[in-house]
N, C-alpha and C. Protein backbone atom coordinates (compact mmCIF):
# COMPACT_ATOMS: atom_id res chain seq x y z
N UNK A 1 -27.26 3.06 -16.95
CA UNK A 1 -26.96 1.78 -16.34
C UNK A 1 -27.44 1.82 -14.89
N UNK A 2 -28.05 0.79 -14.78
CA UNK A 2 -28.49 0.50 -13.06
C UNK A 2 -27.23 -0.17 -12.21
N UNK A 3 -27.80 0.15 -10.67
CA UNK A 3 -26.51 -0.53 -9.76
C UNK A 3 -26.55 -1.92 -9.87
N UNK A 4 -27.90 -2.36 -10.00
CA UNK A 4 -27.93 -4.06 -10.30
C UNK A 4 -27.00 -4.55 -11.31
N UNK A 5 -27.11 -4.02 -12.40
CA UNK A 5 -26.15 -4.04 -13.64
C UNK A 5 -24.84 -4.10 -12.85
N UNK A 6 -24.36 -2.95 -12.50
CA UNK A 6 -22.87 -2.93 -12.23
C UNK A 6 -22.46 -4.18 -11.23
N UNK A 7 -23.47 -3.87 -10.57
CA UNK A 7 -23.51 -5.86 -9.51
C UNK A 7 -22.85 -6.51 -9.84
N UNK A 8 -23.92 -7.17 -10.51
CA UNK A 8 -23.71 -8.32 -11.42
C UNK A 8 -22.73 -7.94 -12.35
N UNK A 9 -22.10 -7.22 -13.19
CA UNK A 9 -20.94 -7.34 -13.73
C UNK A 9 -19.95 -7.29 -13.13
N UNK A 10 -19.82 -6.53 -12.01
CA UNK A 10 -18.16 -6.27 -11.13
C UNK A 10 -18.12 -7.15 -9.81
N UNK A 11 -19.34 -7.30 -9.38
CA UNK A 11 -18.86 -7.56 -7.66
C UNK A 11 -18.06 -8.69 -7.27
N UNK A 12 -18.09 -9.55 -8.26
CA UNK A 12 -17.07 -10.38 -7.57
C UNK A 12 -15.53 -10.22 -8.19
N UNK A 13 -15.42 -9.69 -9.23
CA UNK A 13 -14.17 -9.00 -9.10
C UNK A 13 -13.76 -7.78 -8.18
N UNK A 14 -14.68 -6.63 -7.77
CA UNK A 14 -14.35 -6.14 -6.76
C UNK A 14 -13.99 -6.97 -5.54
N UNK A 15 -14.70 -7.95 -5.06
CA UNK A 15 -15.06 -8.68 -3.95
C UNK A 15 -13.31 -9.27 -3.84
N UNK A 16 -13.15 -9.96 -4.58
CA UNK A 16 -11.52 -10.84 -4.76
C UNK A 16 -10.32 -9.58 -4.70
N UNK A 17 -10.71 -8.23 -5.39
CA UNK A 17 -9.83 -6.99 -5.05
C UNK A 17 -9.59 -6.75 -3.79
N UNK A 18 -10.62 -6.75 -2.79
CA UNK A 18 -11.09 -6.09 -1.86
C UNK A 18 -9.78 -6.92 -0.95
N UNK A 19 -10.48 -8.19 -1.03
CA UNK A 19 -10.30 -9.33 -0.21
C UNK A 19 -8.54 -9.58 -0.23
N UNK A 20 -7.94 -8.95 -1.04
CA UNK A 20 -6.43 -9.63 -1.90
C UNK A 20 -5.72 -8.77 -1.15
N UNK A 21 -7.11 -7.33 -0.50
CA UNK A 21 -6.12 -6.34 0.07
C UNK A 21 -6.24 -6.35 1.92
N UNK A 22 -7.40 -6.26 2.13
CA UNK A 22 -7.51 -6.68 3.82
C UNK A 22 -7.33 -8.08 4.28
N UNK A 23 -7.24 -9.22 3.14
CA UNK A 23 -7.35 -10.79 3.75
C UNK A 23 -8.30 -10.79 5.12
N UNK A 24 -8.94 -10.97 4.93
CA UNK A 24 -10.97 -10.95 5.68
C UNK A 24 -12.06 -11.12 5.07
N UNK A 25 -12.79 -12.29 5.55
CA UNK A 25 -14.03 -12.36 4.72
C UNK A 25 -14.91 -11.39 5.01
N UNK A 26 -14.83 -10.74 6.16
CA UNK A 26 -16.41 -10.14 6.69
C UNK A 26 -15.73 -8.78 6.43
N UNK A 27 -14.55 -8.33 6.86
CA UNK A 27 -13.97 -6.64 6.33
C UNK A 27 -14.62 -6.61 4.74
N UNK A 28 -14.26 -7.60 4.16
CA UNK A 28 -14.23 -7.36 2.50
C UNK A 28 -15.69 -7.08 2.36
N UNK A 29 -16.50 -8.46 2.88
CA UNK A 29 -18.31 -8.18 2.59
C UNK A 29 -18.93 -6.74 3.04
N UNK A 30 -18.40 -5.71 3.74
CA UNK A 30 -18.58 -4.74 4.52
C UNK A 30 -18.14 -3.93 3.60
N UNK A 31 -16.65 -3.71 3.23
CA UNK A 31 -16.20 -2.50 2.25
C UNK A 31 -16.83 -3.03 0.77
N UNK A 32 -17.33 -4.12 0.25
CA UNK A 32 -17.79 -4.61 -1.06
C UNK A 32 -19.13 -3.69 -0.69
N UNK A 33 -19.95 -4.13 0.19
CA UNK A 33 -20.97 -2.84 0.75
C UNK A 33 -21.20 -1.63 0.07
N UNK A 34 -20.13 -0.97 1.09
CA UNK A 34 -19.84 0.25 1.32
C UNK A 34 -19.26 1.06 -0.49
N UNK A 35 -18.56 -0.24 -0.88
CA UNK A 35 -18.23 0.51 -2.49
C UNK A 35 -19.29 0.55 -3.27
N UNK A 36 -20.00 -0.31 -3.10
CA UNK A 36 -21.26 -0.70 -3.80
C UNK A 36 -22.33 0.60 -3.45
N UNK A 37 -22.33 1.22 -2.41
CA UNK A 37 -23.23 2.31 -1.73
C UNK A 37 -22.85 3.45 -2.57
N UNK A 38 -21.55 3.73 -2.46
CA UNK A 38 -20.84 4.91 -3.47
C UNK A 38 -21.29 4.88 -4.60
N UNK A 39 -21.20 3.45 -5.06
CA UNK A 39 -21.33 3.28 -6.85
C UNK A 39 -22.95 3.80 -7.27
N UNK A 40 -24.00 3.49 -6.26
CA UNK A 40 -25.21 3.44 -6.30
C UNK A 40 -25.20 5.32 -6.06
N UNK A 41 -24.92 5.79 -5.23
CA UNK A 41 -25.02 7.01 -4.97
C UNK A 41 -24.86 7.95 -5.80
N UNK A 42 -23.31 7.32 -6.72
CA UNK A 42 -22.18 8.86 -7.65
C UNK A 42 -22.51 8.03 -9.00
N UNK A 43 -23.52 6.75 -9.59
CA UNK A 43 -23.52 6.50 -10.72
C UNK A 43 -23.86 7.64 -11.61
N UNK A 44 -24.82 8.41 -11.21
CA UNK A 44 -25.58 9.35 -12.27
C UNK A 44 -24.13 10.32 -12.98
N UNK A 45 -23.11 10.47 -11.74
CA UNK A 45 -22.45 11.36 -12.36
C UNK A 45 -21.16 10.85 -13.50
N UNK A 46 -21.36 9.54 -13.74
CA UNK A 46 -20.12 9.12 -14.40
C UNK A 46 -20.62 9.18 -16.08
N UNK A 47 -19.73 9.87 -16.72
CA UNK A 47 -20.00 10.47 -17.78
C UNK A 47 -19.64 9.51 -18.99
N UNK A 48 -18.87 8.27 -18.77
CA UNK A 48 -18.72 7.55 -19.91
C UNK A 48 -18.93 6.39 -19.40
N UNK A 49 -19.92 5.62 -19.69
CA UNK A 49 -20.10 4.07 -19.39
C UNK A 49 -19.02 3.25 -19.66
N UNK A 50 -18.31 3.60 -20.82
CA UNK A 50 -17.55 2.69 -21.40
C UNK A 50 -16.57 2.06 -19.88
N UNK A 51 -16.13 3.27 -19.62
CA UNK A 51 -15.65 3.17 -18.17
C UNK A 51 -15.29 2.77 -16.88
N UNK A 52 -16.86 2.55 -16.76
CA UNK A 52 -16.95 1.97 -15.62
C UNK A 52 -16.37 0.87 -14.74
N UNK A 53 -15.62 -0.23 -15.27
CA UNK A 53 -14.97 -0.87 -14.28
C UNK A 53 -14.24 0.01 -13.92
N UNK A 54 -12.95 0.51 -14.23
CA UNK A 54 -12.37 1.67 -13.77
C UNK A 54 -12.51 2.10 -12.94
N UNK A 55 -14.03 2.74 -13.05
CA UNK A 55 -14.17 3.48 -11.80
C UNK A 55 -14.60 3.03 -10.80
N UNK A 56 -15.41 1.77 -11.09
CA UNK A 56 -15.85 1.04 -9.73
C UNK A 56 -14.84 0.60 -8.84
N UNK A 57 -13.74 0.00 -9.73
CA UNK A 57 -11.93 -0.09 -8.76
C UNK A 57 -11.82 0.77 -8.40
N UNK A 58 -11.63 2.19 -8.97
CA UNK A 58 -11.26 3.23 -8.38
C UNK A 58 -11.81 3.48 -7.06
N UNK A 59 -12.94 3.25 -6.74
CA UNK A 59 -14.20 3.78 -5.79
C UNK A 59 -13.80 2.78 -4.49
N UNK A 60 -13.61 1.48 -5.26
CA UNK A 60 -12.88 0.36 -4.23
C UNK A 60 -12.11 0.26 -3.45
N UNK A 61 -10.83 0.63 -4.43
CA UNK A 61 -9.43 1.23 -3.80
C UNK A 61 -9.87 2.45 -2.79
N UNK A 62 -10.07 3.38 -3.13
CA UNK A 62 -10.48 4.52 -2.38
C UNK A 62 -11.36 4.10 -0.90
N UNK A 63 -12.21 3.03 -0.87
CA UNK A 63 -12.84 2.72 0.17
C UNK A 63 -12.09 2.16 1.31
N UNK A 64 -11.16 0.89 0.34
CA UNK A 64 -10.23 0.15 0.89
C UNK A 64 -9.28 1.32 1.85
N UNK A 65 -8.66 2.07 1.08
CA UNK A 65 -7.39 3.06 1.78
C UNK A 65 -8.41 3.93 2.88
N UNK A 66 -9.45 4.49 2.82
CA UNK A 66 -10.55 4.91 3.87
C UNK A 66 -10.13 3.99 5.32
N UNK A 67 -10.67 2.98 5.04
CA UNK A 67 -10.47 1.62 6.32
C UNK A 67 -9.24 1.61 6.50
N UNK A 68 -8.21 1.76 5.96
CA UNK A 68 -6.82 1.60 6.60
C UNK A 68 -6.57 2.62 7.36
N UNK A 69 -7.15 4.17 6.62
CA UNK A 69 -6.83 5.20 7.43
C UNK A 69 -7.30 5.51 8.63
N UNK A 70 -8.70 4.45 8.47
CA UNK A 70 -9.68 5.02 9.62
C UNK A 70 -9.62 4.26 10.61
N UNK A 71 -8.63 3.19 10.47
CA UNK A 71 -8.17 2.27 11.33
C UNK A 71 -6.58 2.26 11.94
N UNK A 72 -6.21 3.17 11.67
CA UNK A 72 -4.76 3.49 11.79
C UNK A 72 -3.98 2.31 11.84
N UNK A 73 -3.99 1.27 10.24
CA UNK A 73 -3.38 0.48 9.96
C UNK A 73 -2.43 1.33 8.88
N UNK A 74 -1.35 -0.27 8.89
CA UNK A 74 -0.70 0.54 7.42
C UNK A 74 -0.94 0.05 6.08
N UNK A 75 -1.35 0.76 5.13
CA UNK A 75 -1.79 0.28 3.48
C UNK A 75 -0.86 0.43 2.86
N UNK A 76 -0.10 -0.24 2.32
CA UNK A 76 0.99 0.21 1.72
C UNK A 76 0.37 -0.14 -0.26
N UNK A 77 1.12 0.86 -0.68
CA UNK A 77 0.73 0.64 -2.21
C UNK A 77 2.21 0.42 -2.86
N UNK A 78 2.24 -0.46 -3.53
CA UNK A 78 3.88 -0.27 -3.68
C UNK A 78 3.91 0.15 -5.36
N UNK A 79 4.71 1.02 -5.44
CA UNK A 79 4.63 1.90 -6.61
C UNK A 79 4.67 1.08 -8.17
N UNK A 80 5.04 -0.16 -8.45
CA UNK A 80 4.60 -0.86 -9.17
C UNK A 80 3.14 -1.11 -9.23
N UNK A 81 1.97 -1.07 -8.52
CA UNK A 81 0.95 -1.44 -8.63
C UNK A 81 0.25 -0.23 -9.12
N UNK A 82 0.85 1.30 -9.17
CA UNK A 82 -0.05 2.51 -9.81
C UNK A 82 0.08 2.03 -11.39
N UNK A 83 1.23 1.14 -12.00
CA UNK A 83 1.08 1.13 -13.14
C UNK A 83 0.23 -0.20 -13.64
N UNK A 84 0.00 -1.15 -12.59
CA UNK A 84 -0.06 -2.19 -13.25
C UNK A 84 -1.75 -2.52 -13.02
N UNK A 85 -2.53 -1.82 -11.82
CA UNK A 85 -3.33 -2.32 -11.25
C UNK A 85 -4.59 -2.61 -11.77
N UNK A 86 -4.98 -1.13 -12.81
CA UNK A 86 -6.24 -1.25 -13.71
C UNK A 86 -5.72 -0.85 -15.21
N UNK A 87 -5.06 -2.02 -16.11
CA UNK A 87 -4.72 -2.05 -17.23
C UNK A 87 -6.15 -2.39 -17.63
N UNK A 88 -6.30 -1.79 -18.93
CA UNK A 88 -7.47 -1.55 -19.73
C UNK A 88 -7.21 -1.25 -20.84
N UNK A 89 -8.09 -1.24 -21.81
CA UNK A 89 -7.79 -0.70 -22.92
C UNK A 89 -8.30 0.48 -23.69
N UNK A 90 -9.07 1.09 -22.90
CA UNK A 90 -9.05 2.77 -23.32
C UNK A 90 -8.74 3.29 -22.65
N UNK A 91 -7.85 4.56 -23.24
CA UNK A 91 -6.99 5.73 -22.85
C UNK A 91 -7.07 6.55 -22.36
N UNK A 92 -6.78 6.68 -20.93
CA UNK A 92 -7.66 7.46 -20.11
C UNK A 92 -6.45 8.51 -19.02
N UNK A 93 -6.88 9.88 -18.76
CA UNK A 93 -5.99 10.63 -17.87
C UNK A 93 -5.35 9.76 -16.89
N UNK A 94 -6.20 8.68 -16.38
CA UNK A 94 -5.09 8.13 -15.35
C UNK A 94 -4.06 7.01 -15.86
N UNK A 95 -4.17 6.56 -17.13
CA UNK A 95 -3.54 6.53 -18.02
C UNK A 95 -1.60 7.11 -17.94
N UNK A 96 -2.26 7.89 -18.02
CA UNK A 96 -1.25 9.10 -18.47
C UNK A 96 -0.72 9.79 -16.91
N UNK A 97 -1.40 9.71 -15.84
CA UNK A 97 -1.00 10.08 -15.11
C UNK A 97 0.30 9.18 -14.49
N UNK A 98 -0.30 7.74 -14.49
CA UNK A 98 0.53 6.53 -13.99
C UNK A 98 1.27 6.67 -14.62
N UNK A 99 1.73 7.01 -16.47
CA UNK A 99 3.24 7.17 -16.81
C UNK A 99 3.55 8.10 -16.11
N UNK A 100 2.96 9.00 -16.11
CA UNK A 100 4.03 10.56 -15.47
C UNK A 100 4.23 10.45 -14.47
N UNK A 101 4.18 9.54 -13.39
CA UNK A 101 4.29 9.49 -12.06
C UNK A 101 5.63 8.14 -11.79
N UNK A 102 5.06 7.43 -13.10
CA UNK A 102 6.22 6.52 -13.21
C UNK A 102 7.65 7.15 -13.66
N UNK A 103 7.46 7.80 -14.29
CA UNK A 103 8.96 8.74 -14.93
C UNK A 103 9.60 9.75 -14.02
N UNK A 104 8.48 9.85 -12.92
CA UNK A 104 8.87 11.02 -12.18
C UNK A 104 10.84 10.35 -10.98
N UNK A 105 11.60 11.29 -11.08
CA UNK A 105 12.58 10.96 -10.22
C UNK A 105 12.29 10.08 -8.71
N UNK A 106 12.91 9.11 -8.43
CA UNK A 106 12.34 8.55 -7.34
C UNK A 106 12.37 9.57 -6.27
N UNK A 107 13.36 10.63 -5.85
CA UNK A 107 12.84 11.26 -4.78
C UNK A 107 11.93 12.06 -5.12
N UNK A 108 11.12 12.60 -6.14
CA UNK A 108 10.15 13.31 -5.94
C UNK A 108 9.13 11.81 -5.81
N UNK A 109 8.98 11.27 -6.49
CA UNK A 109 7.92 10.03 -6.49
C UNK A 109 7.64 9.44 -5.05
N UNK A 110 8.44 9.13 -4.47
CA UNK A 110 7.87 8.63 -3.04
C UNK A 110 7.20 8.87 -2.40
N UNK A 111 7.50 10.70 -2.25
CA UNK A 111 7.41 11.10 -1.37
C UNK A 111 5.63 11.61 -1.85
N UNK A 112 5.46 11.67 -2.80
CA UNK A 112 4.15 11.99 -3.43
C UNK A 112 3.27 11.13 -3.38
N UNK A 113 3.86 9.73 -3.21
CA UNK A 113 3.21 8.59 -3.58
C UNK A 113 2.68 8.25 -2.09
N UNK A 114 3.29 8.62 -1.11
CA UNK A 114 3.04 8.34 0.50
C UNK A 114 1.80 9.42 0.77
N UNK A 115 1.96 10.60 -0.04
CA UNK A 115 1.11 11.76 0.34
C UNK A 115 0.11 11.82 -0.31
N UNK A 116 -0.21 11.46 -1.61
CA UNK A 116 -1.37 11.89 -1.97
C UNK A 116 -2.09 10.45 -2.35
N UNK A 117 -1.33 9.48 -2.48
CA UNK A 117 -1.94 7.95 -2.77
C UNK A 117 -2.43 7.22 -1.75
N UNK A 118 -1.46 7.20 -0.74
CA UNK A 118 -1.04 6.50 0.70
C UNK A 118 -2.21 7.54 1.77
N UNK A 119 -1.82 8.79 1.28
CA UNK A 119 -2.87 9.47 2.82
C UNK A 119 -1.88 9.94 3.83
N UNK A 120 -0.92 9.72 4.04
CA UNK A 120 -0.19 10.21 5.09
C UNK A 120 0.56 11.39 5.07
N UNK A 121 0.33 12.31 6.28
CA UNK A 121 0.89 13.54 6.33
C UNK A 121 2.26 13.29 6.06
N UNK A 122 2.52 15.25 6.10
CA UNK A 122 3.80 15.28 5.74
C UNK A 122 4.49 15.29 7.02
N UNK A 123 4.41 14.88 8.28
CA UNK A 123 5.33 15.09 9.18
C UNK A 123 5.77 13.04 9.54
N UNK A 124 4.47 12.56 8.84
CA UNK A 124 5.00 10.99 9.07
C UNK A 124 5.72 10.78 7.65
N UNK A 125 5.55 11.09 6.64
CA UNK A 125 6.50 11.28 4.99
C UNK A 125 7.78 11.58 5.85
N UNK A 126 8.33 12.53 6.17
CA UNK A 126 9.25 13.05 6.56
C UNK A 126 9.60 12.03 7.73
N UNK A 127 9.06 11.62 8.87
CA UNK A 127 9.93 10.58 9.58
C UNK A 127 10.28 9.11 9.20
N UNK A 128 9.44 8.93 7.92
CA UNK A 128 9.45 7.42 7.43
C UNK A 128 10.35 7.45 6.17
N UNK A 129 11.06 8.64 5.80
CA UNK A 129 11.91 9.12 5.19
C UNK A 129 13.26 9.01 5.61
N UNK A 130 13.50 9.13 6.77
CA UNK A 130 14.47 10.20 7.47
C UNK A 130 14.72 11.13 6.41
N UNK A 131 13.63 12.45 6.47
CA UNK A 131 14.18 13.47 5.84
C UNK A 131 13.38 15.19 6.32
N UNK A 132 13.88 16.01 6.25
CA UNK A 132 13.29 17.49 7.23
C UNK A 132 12.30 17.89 6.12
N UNK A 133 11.40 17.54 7.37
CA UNK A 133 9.95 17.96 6.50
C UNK A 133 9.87 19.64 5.54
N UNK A 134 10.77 20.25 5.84
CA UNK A 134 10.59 21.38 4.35
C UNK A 134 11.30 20.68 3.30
N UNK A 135 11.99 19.76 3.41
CA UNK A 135 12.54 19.13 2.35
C UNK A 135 11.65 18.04 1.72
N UNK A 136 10.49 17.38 2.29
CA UNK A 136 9.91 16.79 1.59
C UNK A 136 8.26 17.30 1.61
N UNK A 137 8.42 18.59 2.00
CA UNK A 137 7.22 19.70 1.53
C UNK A 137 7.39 20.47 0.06
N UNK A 138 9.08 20.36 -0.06
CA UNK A 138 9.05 20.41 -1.37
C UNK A 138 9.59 19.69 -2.31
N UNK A 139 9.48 18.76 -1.78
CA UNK A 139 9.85 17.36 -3.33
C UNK A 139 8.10 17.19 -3.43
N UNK A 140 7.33 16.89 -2.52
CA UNK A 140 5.68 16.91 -2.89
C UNK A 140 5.11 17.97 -3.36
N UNK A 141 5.69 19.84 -3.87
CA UNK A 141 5.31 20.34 -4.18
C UNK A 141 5.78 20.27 -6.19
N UNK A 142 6.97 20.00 -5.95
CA UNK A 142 7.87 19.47 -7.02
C UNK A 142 7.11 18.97 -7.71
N UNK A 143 6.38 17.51 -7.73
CA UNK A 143 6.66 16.14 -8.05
C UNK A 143 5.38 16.80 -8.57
N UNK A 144 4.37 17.78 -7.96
CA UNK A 144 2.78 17.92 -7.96
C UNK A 144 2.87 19.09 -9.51
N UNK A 145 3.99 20.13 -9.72
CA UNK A 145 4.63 20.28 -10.77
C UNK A 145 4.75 19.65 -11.67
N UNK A 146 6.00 18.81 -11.37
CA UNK A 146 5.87 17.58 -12.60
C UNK A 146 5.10 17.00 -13.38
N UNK A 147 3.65 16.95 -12.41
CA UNK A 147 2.74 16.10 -12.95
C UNK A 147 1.74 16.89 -13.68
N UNK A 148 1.79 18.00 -13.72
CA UNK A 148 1.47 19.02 -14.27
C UNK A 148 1.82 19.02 -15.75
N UNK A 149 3.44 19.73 -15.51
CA UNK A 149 4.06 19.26 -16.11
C UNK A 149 4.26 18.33 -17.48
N UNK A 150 3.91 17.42 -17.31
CA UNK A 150 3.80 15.59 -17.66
C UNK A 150 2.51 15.97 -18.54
N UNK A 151 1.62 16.77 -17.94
CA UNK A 151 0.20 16.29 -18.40
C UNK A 151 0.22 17.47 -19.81
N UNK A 152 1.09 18.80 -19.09
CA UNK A 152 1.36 19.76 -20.93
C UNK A 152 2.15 19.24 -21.89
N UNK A 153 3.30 17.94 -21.24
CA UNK A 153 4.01 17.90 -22.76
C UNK A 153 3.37 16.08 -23.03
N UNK A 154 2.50 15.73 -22.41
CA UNK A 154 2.28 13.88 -23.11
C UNK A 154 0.80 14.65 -23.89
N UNK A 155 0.17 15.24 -23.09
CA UNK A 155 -1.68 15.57 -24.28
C UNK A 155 -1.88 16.78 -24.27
N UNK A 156 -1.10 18.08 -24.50
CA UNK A 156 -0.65 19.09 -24.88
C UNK A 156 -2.18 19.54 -24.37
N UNK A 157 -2.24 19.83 -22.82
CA UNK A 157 -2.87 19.94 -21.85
C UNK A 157 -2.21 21.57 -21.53
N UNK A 158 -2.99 22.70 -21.49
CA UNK A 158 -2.68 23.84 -20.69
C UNK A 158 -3.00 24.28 -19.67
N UNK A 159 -2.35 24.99 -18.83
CA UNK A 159 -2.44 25.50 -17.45
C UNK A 159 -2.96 26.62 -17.89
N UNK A 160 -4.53 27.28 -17.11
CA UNK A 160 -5.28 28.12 -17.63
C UNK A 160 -4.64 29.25 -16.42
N UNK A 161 -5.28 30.13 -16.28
CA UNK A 161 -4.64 31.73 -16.04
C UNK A 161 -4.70 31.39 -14.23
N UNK A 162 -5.96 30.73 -13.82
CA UNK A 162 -5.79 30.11 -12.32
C UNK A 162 -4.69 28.93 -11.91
N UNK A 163 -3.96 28.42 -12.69
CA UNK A 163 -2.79 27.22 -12.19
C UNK A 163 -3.77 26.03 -12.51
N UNK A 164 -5.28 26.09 -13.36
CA UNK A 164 -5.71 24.59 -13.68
C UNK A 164 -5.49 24.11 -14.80
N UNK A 165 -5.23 22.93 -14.74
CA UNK A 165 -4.76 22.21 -16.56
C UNK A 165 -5.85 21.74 -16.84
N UNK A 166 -6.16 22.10 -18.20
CA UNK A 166 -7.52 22.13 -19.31
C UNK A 166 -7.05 21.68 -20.75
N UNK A 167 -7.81 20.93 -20.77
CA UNK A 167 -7.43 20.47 -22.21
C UNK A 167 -8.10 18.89 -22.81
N UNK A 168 -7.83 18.68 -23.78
CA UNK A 168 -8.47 17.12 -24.05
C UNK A 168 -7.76 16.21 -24.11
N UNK A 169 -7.81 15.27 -24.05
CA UNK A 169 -6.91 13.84 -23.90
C UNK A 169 -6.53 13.45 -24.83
N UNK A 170 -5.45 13.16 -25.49
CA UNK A 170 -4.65 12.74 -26.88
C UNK A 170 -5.09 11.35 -27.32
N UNK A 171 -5.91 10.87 -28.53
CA UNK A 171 -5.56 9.67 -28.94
C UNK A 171 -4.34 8.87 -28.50
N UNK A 172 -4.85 7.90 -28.23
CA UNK A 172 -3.37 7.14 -27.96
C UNK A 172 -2.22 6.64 -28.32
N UNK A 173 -2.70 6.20 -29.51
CA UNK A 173 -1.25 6.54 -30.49
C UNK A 173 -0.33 7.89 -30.31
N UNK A 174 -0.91 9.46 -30.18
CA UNK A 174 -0.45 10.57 -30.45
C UNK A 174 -0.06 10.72 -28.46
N UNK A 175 -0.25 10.19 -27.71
CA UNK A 175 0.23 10.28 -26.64
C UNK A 175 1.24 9.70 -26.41
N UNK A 176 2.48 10.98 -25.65
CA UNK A 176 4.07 10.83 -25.67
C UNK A 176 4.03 9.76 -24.28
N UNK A 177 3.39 9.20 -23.21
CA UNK A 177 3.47 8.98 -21.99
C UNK A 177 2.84 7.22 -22.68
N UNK A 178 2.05 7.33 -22.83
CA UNK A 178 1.36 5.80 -23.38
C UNK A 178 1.91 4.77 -24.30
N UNK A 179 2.42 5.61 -25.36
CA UNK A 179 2.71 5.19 -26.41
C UNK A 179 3.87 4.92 -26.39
């Protein structure tokens, strides 16, 4: 697939994503850009076409939270939107991740969700908490467990001899997190 292709199929749904999240015409035409540069750059490496909107949001989002960070604004993601944001209909690890993150206890979830979604260290987690940063060094080490965790008992995913989980993705019917 060419970037023209993906163009013309996504950009103005990226474009209205973009836009829904900075409210700016000229920020949005700039990061629509800039996602569009990525997409053109990392296409070769995306391994299933079927895919691809997915990932072009994905690439979006990711650009979008870039500019917030690099602007020391605040992006807030509010934890309803990891489940709701790119519904699709093939079954995919992030899939499965968004249940397991959804099931996860709210104090491990927040605090994970500020750190590894959001971008923000653990010493602003911890003051936007009120809580002592070894305490939410380890609900984010926890939660990063869990999701681990989540991923051996929903697609019977193993943790290989280095601490990496390997394995293949469960039909969806046969997935405990989806289904």
């Amino acid at each position: 697939m060419k970037t023209k292709t993906v163009w013309d199929l996504y950009a103005q749904d990226i474009r209205h994503f973009i836009l829904s999240k900075v409210n700016d015409e000229v920020i949005t035409d700039d990061l629509l850009q800039e996602t569009f540069i990525k997409v053109h750059v990392k296409l070769d490496t995306l391994k299933n076409e079927n895919k691809i909107k997915a990932w072009v949001f994905s690439i979006a989002r990711y650009t979008v939270m870039d500019y917030f960070r690099q602007n020391n604004l605040n992006y807030s993601i509010e934890e309803k939107h990891i489940v709701e944001e790119y519904t699709h209909s093939d079954h995919t690890k992030e899939d499965c991740l968004r249940g397991i993150i959804k099931a996860l206890p709210k104090k491990y979830r927040k605090p994970l969700i500020l750190a590894d979604i959001q971008g923000l260290k653990q010493t602003q987690i911890s003051e936007r908490l009120d809580l002592p940063l070894p305490t939410v060094k380890s609900q984010i080490q926890r939660a990063r467990k869990l999701i681990a965790q989540g991923f051996v008992e929903c697609c019977d995913f193993k943790i290989n001899d280095n601490g990496y989980l390997v394995g293949e993705l469960q039909e969806k019917e046969h997935c405990k997190v989806c289904n």
